[in-house]
PDB file of N, CA and C in Angstrom:
ATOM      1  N   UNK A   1    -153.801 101.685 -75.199  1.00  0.00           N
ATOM      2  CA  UNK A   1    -152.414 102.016 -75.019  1.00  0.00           C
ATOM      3  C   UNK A   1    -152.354 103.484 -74.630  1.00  0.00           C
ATOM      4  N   UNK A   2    -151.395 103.789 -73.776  1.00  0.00           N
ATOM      5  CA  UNK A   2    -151.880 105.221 -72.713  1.00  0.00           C
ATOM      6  C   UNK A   2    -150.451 105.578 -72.899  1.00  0.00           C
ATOM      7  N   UNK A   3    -150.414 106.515 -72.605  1.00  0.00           N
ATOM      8  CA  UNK A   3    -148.910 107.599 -72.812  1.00  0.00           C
ATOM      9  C   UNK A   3    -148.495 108.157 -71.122  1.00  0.00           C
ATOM     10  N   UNK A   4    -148.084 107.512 -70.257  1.00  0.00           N
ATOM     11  CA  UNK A   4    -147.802 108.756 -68.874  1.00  0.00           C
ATOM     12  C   UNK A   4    -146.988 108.836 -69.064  1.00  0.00           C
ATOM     13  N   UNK A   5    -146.054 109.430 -70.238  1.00  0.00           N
ATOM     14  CA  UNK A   5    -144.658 110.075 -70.304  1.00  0.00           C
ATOM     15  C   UNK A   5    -145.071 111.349 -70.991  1.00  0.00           C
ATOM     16  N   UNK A   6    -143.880 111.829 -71.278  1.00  0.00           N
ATOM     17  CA  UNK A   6    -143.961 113.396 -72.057  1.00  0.00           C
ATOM     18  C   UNK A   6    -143.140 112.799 -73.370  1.00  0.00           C
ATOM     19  N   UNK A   7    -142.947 111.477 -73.479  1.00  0.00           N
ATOM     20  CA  UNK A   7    -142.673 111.810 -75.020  1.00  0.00           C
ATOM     21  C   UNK A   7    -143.643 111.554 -75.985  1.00  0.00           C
ATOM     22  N   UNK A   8    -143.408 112.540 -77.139  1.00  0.00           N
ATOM     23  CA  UNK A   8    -144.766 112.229 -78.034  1.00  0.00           C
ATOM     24  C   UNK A   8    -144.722 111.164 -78.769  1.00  0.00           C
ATOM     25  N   UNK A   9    -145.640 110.522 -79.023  1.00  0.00           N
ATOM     26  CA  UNK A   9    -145.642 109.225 -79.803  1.00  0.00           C
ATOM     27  C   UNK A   9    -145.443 108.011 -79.723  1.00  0.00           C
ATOM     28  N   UNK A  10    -145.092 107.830 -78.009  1.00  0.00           N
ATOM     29  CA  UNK A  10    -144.553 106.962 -77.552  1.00  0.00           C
ATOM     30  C   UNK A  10    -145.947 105.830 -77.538  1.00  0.00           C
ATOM     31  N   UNK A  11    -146.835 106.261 -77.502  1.00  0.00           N
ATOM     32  CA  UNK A  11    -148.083 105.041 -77.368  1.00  0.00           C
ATOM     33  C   UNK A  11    -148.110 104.601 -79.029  1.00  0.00           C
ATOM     34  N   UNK A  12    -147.724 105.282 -80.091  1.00  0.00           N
ATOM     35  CA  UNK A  12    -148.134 104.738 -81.137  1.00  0.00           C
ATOM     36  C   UNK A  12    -146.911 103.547 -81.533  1.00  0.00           C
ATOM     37  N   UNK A  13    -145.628 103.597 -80.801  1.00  0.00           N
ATOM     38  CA  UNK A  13    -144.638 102.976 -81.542  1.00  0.00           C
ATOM     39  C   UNK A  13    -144.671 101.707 -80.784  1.00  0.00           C
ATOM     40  N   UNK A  14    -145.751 101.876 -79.810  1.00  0.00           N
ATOM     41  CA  UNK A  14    -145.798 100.590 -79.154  1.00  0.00           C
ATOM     42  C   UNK A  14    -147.201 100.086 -79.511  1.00  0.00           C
ATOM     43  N   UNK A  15    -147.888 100.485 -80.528  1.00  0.00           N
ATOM     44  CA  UNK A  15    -148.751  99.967 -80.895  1.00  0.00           C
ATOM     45  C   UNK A  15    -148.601  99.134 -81.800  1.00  0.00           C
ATOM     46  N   UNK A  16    -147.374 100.426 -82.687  1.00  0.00           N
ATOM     47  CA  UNK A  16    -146.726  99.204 -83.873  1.00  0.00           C
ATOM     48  C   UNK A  16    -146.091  98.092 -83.914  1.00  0.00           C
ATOM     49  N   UNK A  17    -145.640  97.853 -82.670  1.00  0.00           N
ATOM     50  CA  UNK A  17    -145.048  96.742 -81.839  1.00  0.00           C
ATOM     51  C   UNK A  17    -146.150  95.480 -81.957  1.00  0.00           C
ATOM     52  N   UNK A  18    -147.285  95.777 -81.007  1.00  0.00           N
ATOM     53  CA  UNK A  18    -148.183  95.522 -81.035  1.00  0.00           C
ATOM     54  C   UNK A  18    -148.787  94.468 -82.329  1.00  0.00           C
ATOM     55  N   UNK A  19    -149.044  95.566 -82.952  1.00  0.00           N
ATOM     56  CA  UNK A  19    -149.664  95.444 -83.913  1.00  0.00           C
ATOM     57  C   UNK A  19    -149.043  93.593 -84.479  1.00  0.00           C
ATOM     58  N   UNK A  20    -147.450  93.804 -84.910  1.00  0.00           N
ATOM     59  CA  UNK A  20    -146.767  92.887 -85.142  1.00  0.00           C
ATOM     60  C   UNK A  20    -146.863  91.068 -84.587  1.00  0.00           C
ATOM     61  N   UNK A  21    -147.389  91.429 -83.395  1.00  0.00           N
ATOM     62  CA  UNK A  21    -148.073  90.352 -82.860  1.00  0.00           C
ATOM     63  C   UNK A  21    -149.997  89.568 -83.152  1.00  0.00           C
ATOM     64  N   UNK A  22    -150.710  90.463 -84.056  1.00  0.00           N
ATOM     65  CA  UNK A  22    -151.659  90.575 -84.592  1.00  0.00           C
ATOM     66  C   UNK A  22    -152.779  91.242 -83.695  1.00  0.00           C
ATOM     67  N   UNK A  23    -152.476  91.554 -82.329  1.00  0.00           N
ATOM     68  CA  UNK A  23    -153.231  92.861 -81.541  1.00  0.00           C
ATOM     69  C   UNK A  23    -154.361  93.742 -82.942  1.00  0.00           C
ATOM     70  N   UNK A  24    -155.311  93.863 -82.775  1.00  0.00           N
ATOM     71  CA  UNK A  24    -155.988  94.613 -83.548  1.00  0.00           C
ATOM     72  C   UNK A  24    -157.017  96.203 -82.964  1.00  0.00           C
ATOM     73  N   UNK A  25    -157.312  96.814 -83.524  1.00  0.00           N
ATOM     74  CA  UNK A  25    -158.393  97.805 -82.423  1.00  0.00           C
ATOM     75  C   UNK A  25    -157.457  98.516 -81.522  1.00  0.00           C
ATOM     76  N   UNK A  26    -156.010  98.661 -81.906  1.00  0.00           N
ATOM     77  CA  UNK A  26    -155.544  99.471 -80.743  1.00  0.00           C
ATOM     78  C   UNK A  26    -155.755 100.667 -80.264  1.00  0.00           C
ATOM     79  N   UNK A  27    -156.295 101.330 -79.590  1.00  0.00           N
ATOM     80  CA  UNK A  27    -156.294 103.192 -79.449  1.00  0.00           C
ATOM     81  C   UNK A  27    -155.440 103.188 -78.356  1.00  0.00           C
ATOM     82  N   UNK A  28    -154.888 104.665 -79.019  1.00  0.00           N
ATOM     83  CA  UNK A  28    -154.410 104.964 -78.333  1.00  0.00           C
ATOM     84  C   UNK A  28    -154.385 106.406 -77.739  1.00  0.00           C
ATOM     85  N   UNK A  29    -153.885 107.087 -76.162  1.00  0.00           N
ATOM     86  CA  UNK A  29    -154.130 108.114 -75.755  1.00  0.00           C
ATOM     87  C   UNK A  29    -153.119 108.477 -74.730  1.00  0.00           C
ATOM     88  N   UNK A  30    -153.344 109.657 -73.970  1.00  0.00           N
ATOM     89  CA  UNK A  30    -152.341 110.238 -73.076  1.00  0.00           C
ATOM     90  C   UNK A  30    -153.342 109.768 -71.989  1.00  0.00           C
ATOM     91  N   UNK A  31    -152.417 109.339 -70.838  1.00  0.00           N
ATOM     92  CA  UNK A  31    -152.901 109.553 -69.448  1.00  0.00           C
ATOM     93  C   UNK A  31    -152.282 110.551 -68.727  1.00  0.00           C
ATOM     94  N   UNK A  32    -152.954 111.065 -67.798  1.00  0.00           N
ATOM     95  CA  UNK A  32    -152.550 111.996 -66.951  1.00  0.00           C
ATOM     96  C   UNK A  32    -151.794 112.435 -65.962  1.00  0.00           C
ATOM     97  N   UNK A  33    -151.538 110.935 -65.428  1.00  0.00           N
ATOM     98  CA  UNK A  33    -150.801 110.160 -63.905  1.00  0.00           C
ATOM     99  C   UNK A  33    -149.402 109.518 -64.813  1.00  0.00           C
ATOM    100  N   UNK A  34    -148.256 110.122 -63.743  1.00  0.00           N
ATOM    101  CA  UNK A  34    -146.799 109.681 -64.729  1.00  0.00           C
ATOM    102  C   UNK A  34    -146.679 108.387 -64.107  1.00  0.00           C
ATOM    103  N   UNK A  35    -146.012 107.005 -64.761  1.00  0.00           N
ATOM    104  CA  UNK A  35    -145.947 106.348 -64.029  1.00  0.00           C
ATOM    105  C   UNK A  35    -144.348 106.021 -64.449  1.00  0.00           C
ATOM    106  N   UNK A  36    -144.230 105.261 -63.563  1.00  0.00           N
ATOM    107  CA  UNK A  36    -142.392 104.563 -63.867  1.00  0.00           C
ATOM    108  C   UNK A  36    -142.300 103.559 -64.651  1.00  0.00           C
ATOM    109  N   UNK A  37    -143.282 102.490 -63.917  1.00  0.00           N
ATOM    110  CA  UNK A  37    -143.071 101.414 -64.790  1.00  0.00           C
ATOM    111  C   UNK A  37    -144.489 101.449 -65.669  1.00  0.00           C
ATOM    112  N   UNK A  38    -144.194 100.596 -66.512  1.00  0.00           N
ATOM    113  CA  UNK A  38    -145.335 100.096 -67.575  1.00  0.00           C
ATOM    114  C   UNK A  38    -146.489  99.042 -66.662  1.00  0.00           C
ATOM    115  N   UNK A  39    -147.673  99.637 -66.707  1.00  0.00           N
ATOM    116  CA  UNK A  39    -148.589  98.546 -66.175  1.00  0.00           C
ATOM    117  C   UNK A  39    -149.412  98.051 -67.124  1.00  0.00           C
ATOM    118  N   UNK A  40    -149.653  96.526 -67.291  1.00  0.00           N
ATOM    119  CA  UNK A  40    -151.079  95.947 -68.249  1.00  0.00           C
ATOM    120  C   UNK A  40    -151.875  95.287 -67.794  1.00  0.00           C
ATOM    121  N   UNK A  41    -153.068  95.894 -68.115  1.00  0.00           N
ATOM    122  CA  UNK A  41    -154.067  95.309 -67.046  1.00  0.00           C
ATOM    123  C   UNK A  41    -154.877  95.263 -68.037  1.00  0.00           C
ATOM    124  N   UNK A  42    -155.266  93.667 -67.232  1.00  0.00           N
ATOM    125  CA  UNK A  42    -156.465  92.728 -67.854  1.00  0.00           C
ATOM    126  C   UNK A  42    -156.853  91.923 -67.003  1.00  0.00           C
ATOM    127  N   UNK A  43    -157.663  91.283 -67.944  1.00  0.00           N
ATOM    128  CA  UNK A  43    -158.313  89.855 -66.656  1.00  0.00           C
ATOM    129  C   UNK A  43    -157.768  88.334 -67.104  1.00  0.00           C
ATOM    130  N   UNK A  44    -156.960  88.839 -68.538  1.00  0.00           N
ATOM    131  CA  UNK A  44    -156.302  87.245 -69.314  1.00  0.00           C
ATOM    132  C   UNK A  44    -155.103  87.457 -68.780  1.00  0.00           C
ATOM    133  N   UNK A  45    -154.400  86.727 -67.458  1.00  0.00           N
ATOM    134  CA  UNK A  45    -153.058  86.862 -67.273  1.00  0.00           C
ATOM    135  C   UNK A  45    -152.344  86.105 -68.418  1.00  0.00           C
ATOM    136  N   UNK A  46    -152.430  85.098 -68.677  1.00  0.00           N
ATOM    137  CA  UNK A  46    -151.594  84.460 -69.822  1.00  0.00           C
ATOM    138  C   UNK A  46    -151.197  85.904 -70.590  1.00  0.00           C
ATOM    139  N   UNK A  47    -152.192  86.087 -71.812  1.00  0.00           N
ATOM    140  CA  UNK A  47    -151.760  87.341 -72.724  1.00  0.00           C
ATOM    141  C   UNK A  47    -151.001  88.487 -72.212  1.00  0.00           C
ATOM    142  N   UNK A  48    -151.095  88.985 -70.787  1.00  0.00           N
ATOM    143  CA  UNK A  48    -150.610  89.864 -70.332  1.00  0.00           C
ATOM    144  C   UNK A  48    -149.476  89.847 -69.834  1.00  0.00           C
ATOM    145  N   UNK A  49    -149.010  88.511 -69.748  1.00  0.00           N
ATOM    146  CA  UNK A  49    -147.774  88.010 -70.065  1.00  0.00           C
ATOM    147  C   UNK A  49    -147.023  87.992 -70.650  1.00  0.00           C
ATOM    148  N   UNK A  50    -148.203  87.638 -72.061  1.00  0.00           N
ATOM    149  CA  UNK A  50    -147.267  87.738 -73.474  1.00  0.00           C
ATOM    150  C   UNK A  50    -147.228  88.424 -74.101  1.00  0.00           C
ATOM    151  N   UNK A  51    -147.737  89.979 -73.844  1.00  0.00           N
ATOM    152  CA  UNK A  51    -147.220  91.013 -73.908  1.00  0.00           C
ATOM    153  C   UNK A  51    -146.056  91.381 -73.278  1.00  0.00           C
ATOM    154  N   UNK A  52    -146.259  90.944 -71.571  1.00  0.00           N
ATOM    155  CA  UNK A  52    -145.158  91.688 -71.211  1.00  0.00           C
ATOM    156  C   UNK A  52    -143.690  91.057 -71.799  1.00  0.00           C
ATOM    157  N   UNK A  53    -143.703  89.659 -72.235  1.00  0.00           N
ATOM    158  CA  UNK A  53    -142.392  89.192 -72.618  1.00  0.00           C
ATOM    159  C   UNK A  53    -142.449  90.172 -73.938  1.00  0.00           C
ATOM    160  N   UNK A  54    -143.270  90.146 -74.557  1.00  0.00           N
ATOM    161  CA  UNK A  54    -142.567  90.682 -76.380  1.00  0.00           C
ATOM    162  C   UNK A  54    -142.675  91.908 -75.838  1.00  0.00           C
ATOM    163  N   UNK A  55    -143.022  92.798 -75.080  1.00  0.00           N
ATOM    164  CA  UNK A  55    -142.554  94.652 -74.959  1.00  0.00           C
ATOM    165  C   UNK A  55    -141.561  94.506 -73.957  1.00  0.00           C
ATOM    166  N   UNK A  56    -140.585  93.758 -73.279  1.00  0.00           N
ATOM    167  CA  UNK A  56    -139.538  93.265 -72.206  1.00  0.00           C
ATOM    168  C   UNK A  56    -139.678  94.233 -71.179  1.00  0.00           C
ATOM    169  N   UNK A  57    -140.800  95.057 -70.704  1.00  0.00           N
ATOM    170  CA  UNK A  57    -140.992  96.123 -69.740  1.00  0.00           C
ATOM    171  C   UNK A  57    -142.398  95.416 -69.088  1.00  0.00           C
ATOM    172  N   UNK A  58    -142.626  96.798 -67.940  1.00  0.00           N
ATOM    173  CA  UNK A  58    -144.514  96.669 -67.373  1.00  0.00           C
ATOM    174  C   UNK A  58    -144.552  95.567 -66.602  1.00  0.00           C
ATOM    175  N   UNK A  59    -145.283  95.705 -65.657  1.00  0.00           N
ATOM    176  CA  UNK A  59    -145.938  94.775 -64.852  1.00  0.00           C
ATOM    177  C   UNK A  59    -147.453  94.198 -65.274  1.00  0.00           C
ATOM    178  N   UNK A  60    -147.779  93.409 -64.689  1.00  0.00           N
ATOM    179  CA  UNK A  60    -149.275  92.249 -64.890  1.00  0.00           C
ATOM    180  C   UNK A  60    -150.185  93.163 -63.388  1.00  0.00           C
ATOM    181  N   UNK A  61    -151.042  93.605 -64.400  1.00  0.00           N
ATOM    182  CA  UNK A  61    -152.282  94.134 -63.264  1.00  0.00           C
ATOM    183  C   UNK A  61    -153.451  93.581 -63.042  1.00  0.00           C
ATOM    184  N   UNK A  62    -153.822  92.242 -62.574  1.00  0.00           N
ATOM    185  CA  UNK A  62    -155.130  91.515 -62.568  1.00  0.00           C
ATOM    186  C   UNK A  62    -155.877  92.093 -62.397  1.00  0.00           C
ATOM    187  N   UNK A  63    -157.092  92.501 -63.463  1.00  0.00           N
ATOM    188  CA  UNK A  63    -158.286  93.065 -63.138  1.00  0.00           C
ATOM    189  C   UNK A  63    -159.336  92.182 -63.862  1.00  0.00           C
ATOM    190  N   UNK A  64    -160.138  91.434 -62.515  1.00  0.00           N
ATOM    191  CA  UNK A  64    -161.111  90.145 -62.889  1.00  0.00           C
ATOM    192  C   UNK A  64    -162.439  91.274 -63.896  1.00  0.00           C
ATOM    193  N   UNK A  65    -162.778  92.177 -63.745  1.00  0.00           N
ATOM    194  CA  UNK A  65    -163.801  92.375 -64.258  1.00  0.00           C
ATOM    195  C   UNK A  65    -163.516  93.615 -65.491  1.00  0.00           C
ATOM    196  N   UNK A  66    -162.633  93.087 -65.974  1.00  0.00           N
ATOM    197  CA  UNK A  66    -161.420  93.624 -67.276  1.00  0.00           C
ATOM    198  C   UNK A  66    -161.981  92.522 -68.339  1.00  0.00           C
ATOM    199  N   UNK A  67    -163.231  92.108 -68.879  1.00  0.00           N
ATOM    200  CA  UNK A  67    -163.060  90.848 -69.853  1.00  0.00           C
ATOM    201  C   UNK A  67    -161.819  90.977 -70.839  1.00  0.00           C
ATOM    202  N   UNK A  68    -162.940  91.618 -71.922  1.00  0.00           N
ATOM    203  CA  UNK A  68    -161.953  91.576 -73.266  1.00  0.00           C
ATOM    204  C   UNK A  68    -161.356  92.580 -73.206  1.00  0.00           C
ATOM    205  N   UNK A  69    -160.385  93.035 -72.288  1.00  0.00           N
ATOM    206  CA  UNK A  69    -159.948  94.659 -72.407  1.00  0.00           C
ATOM    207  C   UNK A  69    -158.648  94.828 -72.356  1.00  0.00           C
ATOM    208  N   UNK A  70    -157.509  95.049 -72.771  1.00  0.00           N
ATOM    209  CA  UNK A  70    -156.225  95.117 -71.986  1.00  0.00           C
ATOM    210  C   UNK A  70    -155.974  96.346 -72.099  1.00  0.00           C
ATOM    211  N   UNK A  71    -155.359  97.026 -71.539  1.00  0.00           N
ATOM    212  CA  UNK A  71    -155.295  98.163 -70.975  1.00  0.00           C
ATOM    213  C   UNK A  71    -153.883  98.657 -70.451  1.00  0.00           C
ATOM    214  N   UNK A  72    -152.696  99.087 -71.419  1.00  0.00           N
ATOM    215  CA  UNK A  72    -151.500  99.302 -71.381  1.00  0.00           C
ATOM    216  C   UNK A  72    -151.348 100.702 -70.989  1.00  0.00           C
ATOM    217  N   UNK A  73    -150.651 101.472 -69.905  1.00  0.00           N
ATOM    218  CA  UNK A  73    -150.165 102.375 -69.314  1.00  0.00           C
ATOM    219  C   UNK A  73    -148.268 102.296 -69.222  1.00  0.00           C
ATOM    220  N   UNK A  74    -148.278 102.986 -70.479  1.00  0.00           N
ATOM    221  CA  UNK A  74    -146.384 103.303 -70.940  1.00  0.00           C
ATOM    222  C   UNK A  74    -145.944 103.727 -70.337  1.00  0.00           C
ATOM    223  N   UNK A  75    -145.634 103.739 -68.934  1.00  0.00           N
ATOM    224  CA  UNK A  75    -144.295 104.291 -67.846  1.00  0.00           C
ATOM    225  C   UNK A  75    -143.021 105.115 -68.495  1.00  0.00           C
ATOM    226  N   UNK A  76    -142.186 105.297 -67.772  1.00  0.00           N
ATOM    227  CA  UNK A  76    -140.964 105.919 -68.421  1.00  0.00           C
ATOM    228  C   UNK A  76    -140.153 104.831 -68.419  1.00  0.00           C
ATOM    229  N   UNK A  77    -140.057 103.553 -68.142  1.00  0.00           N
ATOM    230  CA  UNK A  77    -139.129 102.209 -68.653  1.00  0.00           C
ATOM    231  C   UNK A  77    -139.670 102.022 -69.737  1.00  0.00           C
ATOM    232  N   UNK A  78    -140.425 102.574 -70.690  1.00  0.00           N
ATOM    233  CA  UNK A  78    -140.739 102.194 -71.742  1.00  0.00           C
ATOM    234  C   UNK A  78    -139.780 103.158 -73.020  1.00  0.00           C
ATOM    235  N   UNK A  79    -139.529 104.089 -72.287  1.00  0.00           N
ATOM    236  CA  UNK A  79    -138.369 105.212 -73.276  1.00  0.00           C
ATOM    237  C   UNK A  79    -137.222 104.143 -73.189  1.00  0.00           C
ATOM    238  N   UNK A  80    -137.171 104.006 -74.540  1.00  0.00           N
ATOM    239  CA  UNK A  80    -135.839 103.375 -74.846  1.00  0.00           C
ATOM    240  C   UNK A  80    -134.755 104.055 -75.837  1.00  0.00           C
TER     241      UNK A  80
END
């Protein structure tokens, strides 16, 4: 879970989100690159789905050689 906004904390409250769904192992960090929207990228579209329905933001980023990885980048549609 990645932060390209400037607000602080914003990757952890979506971890706790997360979390709520039984997600485990989350880290989280700042990225560097701002983005707009929320991207999640994996190689399980189903799950990345069902993330994107329970966080109601982000787009689906198919990445085939993503196994077990998902890989959330918090845009600024994620400031709510």
């Amino acid at each position: 879970m990645l932060n390209s906004t400037n607000v602080n904390g914003l990757a952890k409250k979506y971890k706790e989100r997360l979390s709520q769904l039984g997600y485990k192992n989350i880290k989280t960090g700042n990225y560097s690159v701002a983005y707009e929207k929320t991207e999640i990228q994996t190689s399980n579209v189903e799950i990345a789905h069902k993330i994107k329905e329970f966080l109601k933001i982000g787009e689906v980023n198919y990445l085939k050689d993503n196994e077990n990885e998902i890989i959330i980048i918090l845009g600024t549609d994620a400031i709510k």
